[in-house]
C-alpha atoms as a PDB file:
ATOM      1  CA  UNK A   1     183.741   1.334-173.802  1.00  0.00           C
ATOM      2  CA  UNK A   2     185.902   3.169-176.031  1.00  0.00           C
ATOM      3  CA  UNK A   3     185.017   5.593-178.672  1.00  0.00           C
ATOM      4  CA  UNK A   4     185.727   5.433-182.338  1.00  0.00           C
ATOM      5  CA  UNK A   5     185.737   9.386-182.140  1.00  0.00           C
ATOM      6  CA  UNK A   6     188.338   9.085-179.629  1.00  0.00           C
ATOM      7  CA  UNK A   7     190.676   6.855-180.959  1.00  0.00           C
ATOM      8  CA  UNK A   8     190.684   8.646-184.471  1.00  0.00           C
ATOM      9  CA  UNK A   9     191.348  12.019-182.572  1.00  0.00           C
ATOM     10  CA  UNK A  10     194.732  10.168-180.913  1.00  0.00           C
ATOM     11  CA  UNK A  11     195.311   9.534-184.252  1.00  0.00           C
ATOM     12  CA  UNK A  12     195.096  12.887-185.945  1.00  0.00           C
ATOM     13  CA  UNK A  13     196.956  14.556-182.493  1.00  0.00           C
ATOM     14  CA  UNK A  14     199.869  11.792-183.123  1.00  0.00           C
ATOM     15  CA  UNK A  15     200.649  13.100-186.728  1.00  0.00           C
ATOM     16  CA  UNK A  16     198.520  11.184-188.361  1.00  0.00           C
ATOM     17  CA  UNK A  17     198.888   8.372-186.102  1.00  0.00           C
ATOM     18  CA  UNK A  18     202.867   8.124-186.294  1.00  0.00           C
ATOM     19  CA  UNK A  19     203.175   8.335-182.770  1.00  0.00           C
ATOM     20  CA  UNK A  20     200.758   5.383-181.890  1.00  0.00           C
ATOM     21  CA  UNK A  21     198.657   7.326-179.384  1.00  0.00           C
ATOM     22  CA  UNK A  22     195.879   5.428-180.540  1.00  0.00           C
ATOM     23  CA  UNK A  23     197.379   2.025-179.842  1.00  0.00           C
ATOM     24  CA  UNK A  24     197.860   2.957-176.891  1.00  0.00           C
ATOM     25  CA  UNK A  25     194.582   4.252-176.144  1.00  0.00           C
ATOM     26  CA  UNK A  26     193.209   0.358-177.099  1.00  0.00           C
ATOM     27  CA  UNK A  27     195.445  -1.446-174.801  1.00  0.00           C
ATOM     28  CA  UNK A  28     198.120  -1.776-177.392  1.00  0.00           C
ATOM     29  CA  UNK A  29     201.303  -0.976-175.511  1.00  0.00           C
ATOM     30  CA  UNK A  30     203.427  -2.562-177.513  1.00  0.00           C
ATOM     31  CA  UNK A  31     202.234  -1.835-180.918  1.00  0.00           C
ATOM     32  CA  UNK A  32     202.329   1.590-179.915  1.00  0.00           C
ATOM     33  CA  UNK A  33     205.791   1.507-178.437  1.00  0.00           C
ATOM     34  CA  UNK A  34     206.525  -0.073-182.419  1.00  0.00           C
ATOM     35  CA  UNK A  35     204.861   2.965-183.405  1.00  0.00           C
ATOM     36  CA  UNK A  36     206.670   5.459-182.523  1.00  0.00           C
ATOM     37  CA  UNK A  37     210.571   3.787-182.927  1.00  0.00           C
ATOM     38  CA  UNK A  38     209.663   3.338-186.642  1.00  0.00           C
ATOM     39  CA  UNK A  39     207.318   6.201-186.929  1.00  0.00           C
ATOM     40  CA  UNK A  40     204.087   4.333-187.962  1.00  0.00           C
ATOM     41  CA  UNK A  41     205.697   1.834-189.407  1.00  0.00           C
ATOM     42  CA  UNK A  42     207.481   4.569-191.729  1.00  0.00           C
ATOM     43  CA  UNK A  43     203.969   5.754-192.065  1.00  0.00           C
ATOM     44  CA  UNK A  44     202.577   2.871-194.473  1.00  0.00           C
ATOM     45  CA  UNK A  45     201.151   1.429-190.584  1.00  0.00           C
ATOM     46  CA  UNK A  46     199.746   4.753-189.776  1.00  0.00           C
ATOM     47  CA  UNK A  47     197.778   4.811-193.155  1.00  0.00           C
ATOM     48  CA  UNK A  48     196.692   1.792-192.589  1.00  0.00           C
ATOM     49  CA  UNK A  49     195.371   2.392-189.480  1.00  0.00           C
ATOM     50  CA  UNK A  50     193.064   5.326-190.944  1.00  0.00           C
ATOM     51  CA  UNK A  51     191.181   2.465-192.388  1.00  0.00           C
ATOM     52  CA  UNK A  52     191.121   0.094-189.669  1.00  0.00           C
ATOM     53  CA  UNK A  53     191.084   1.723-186.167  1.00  0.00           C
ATOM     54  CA  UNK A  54     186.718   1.807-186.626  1.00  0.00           C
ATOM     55  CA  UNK A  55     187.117  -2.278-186.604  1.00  0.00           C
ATOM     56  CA  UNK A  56     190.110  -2.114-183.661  1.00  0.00           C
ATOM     57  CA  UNK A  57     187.756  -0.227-181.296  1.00  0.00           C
ATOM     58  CA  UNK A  58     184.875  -2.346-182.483  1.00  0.00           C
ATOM     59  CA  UNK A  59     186.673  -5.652-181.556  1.00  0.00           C
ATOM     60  CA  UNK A  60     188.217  -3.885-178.171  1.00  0.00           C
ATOM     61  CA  UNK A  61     184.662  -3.100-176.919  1.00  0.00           C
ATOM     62  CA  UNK A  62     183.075  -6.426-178.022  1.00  0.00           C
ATOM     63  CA  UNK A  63     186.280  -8.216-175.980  1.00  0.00           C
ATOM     64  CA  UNK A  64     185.634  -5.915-172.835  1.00  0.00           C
ATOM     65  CA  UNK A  65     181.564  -6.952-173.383  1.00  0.00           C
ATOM     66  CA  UNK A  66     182.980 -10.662-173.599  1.00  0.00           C
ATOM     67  CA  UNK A  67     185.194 -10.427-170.341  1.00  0.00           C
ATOM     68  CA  UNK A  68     181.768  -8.966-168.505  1.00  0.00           C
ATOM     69  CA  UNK A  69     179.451 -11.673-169.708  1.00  0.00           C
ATOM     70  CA  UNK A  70     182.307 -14.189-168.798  1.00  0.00           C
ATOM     71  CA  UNK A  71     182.924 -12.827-165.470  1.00  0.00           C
ATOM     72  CA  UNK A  72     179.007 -12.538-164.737  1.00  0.00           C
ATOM     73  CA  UNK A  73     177.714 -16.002-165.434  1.00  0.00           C
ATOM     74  CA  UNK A  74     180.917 -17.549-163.615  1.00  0.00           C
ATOM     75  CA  UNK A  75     179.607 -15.543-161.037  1.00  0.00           C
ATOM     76  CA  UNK A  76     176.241 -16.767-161.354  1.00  0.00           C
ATOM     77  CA  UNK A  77     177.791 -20.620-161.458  1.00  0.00           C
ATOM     78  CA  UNK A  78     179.362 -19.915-158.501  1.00  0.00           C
ATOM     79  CA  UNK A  79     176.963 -19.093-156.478  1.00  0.00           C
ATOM     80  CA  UNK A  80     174.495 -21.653-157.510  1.00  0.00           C
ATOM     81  CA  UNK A  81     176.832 -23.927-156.499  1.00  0.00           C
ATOM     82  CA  UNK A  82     177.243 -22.705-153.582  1.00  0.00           C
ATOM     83  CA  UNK A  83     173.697 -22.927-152.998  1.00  0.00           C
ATOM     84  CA  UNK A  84     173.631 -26.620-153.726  1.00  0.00           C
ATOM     85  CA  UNK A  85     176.324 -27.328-151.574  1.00  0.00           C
ATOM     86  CA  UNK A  86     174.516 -25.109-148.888  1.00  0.00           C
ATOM     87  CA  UNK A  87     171.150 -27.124-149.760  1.00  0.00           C
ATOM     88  CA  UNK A  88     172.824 -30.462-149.123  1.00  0.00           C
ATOM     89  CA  UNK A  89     174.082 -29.749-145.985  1.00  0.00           C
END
């Protein structure tokens, strides 16, 4: 999981997120790469991104919760089918 605390420090280190360190931080490699060619989006990105970057970790840790539950139960599905098949035999 990532932190919120975290991703806003990246932000403050990378002038006030100009430099994208944050993006980077959540996965973003190409936003980030965007980030720092046009300096945060000539800084209106950057602003915008002191407002935002709560939700952007919020929706990166409920994806990585997603992928987990995902990977579990098609785990789980596998396995009880191989069971079945096991059974029948």
């Amino acid at each position: 999981m990532k932190s919120k605390g975290t991703a806003y420090l990246l932000w403050l280190v990378s002038f006030f997120g100009w430099l994208g360190f944050q993006h980077f931080y959540l996965g973003k490699v190409g936003k980030g790469i965007i980030w720092i060619i046009t300096f945060g989006v000539f800084g209106f990105g950057s602003l915008i991104d002191l407002f935002t970057l709560g939700g952007a970790v919020d929706n990166y840790n409920t994806n990585q919760e997603l992928k987990t539950i995902r990977t579990a139960s098609m785990a789980a599905a596998t396995a009880a089918a191989s069971a079945a098949t096991t059974k029948k035999d």
